[in-house]
PDB file of N, CA and C in Angstrom:
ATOM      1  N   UNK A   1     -31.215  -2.818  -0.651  1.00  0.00           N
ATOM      2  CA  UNK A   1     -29.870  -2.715  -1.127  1.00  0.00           C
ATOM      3  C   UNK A   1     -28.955  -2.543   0.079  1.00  0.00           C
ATOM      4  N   UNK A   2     -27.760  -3.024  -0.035  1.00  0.00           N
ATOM      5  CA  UNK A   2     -26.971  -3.068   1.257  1.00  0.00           C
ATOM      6  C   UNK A   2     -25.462  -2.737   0.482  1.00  0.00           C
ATOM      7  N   UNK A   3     -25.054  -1.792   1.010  1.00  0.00           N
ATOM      8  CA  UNK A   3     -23.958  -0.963   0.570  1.00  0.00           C
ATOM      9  C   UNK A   3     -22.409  -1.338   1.520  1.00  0.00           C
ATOM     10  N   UNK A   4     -21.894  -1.699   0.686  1.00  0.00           N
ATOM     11  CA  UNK A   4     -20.203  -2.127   1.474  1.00  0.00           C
ATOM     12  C   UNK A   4     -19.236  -1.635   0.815  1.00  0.00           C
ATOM     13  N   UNK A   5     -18.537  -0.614   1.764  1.00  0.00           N
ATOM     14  CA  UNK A   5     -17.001   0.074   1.561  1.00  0.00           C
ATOM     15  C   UNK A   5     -15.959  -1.006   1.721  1.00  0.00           C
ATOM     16  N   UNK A   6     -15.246  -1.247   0.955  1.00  0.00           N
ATOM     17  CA  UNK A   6     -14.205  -1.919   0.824  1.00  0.00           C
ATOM     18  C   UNK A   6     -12.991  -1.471   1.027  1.00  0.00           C
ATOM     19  N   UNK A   7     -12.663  -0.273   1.169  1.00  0.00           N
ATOM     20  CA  UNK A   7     -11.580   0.712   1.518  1.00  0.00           C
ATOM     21  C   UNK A   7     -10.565   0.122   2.662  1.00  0.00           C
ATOM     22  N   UNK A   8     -11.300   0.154   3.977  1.00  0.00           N
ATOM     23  CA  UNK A   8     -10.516  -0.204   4.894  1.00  0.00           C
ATOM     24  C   UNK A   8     -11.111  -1.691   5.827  1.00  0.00           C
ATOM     25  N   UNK A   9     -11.639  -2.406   4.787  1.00  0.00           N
ATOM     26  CA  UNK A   9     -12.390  -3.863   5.612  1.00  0.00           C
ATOM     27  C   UNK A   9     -11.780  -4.690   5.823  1.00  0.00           C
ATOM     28  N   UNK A  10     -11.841  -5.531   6.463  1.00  0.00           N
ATOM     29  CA  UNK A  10     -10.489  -6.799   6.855  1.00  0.00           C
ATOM     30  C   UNK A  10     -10.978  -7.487   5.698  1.00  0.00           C
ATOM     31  N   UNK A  11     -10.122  -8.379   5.352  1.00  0.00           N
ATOM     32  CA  UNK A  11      -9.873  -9.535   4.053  1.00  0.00           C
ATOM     33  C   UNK A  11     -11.193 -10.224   3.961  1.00  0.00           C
ATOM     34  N   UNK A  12     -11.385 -11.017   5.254  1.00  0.00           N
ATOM     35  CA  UNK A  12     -12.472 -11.903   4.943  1.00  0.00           C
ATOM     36  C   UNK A  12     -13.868 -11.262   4.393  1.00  0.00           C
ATOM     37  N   UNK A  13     -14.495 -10.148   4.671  1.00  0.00           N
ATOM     38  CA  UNK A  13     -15.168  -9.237   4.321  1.00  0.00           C
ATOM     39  C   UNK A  13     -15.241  -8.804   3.170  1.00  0.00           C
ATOM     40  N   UNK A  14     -14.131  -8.205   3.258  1.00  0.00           N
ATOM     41  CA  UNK A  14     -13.930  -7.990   1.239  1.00  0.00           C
ATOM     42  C   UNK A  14     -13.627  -8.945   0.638  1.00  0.00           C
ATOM     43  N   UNK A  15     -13.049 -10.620   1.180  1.00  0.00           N
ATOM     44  CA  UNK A  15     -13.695 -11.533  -0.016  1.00  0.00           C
ATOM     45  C   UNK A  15     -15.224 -12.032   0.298  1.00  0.00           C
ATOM     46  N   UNK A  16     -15.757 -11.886   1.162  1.00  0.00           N
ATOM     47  CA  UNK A  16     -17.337 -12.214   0.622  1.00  0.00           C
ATOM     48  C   UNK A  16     -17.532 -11.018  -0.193  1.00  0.00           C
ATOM     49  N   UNK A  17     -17.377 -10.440   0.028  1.00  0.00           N
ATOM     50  CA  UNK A  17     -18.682  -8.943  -0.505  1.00  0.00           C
ATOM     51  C   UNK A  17     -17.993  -9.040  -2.043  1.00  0.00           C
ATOM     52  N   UNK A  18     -16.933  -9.061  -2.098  1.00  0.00           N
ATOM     53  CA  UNK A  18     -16.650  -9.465  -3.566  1.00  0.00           C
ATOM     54  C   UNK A  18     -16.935 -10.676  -4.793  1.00  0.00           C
ATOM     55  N   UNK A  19     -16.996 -12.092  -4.086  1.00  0.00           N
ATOM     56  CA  UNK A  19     -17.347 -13.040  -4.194  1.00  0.00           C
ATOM     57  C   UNK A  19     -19.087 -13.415  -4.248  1.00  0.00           C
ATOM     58  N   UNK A  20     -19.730 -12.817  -3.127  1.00  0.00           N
ATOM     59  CA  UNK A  20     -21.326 -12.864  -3.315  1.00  0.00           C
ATOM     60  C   UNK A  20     -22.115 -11.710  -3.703  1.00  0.00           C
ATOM     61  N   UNK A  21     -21.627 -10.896  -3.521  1.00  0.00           N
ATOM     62  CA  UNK A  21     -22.619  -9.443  -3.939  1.00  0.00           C
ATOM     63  C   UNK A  21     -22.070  -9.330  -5.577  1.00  0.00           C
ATOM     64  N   UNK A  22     -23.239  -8.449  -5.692  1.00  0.00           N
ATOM     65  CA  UNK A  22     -23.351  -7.682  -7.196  1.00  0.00           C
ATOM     66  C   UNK A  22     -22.430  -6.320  -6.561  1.00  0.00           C
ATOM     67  N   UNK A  23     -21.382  -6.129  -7.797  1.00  0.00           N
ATOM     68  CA  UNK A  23     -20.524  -5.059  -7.505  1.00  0.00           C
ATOM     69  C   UNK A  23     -21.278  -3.689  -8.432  1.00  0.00           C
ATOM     70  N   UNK A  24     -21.489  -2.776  -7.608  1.00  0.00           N
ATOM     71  CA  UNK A  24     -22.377  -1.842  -8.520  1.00  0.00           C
ATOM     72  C   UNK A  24     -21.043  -0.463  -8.892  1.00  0.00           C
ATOM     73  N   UNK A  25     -20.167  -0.108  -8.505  1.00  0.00           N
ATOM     74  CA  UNK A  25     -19.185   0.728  -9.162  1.00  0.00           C
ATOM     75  C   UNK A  25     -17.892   0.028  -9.356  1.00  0.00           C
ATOM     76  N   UNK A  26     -16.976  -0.292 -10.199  1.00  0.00           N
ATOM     77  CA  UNK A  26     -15.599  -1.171  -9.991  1.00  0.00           C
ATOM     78  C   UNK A  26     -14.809   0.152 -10.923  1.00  0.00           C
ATOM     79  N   UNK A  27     -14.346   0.754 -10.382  1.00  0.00           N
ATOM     80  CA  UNK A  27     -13.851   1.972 -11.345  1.00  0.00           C
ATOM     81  C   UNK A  27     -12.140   1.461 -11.309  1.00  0.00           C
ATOM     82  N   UNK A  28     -12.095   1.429 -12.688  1.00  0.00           N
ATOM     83  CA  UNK A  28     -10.786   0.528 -13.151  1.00  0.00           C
ATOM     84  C   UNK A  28     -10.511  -0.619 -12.825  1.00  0.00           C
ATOM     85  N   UNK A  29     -11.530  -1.277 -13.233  1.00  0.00           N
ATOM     86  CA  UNK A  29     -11.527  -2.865 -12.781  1.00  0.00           C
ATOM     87  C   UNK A  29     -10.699  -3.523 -11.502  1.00  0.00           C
ATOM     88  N   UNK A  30     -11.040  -2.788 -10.412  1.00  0.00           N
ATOM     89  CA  UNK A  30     -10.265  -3.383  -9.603  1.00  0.00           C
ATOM     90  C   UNK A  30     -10.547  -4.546  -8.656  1.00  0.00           C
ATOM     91  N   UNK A  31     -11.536  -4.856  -9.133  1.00  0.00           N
ATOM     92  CA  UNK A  31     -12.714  -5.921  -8.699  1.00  0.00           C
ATOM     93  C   UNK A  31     -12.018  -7.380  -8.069  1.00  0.00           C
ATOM     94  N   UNK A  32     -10.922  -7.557  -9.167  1.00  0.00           N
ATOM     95  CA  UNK A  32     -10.422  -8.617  -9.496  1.00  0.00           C
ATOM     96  C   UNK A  32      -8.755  -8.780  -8.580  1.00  0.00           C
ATOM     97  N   UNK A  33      -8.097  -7.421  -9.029  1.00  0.00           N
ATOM     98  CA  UNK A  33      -7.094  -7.090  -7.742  1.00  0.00           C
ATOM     99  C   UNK A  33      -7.213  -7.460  -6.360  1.00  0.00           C
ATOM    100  N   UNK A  34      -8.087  -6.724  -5.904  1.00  0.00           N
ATOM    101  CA  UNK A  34      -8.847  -6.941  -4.436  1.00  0.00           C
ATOM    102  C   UNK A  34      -9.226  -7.713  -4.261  1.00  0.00           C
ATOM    103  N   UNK A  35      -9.850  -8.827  -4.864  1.00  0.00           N
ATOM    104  CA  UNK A  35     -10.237 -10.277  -4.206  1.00  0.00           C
ATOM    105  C   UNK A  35      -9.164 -10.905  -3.978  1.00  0.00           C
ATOM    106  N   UNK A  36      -8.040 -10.694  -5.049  1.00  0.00           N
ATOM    107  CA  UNK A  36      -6.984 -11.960  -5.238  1.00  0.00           C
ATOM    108  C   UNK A  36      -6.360 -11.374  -3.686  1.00  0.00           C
ATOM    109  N   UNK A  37      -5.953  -9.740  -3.994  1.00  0.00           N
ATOM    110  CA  UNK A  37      -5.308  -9.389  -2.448  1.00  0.00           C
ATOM    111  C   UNK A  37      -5.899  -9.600  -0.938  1.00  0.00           C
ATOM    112  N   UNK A  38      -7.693  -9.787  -1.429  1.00  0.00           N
ATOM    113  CA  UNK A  38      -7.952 -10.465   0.472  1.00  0.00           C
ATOM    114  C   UNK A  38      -7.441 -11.828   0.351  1.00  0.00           C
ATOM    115  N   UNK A  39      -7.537 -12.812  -0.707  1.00  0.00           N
ATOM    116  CA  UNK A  39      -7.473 -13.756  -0.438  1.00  0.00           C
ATOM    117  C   UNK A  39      -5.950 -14.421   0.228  1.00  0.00           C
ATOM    118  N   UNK A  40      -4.850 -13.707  -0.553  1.00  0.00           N
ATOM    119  CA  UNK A  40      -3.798 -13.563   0.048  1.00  0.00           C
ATOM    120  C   UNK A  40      -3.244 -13.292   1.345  1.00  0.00           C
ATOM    121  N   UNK A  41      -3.968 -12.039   1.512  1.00  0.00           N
ATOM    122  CA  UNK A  41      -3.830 -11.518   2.998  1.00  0.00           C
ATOM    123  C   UNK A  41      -4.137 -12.853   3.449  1.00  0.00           C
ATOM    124  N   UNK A  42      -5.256 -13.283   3.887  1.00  0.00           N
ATOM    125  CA  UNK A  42      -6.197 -14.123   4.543  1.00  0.00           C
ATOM    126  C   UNK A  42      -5.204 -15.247   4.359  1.00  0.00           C
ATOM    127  N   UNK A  43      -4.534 -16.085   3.661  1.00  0.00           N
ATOM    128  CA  UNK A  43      -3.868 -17.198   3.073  1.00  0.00           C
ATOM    129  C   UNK A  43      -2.573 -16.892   4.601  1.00  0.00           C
ATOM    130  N   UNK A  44      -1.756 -15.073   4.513  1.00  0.00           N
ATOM    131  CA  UNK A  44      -1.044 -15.155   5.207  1.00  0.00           C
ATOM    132  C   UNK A  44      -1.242 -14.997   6.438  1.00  0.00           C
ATOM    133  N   UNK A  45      -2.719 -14.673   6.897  1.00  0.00           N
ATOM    134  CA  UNK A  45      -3.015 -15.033   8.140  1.00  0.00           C
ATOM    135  C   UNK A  45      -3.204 -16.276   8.637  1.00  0.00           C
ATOM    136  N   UNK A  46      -3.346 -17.508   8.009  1.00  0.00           N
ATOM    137  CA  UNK A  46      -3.528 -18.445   8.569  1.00  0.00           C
ATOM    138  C   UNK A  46      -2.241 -19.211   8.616  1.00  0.00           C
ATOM    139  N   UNK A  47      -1.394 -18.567   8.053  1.00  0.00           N
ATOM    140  CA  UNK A  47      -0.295 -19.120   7.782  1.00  0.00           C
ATOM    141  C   UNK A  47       0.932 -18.770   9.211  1.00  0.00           C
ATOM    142  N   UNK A  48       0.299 -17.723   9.511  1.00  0.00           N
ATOM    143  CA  UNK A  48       0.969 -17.177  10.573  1.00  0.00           C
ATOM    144  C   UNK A  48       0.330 -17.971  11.737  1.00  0.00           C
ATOM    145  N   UNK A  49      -1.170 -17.782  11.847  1.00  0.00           N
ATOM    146  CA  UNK A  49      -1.579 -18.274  13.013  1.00  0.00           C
ATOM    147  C   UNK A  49      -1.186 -19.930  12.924  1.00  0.00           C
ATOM    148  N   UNK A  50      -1.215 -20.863  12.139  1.00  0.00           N
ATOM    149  CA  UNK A  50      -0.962 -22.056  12.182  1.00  0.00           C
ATOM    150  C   UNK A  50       1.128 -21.904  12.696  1.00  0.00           C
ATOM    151  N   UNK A  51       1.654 -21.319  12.514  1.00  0.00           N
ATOM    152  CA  UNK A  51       2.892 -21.145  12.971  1.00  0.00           C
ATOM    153  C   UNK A  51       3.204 -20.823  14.397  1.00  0.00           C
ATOM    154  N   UNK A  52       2.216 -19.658  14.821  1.00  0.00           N
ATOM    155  CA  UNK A  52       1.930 -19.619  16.224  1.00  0.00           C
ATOM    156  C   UNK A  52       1.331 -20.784  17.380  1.00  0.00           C
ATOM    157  N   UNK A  53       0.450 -21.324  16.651  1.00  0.00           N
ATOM    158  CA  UNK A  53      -0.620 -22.378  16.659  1.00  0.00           C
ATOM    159  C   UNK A  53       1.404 -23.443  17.225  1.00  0.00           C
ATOM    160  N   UNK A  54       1.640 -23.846  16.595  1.00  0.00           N
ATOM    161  CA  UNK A  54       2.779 -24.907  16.409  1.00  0.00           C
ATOM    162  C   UNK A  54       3.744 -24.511  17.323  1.00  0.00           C
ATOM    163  N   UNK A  55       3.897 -23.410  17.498  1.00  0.00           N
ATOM    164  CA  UNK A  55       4.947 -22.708  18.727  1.00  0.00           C
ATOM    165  C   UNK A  55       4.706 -23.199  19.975  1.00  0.00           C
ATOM    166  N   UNK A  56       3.635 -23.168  20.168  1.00  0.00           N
ATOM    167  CA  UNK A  56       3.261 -23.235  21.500  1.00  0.00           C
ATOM    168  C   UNK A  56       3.466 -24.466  22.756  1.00  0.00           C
TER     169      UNK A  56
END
């Protein structure tokens, strides 16, 4: 068994571990919150770096 805190993990992390693992506590379904919010995050990181990316 391999145990992952999701508390303070960067995006990409907490969307695998959300996406491939079996979630064994989701206390108030937040299962579903938190994926959509790494995926976002992650959406506005690339969004930034492709802007930086273009600056240059």
């Amino acid at each position: 068994m391999d145990v992952r805190l999701l508390d303070y993990a960067p995006p990409w992390f907490r969307d695998e571990a959300l996406s491939k693992c079996q979630v064994l506590i989701d206390r108030g379904g937040h299962r579903v919150a938190l994926l959509r919010a790494s995926r976002e995050e992650m959406q506005d990181i690339q969004a930034k770096l492709r802007r930086i990316r273009g600056s240059v």
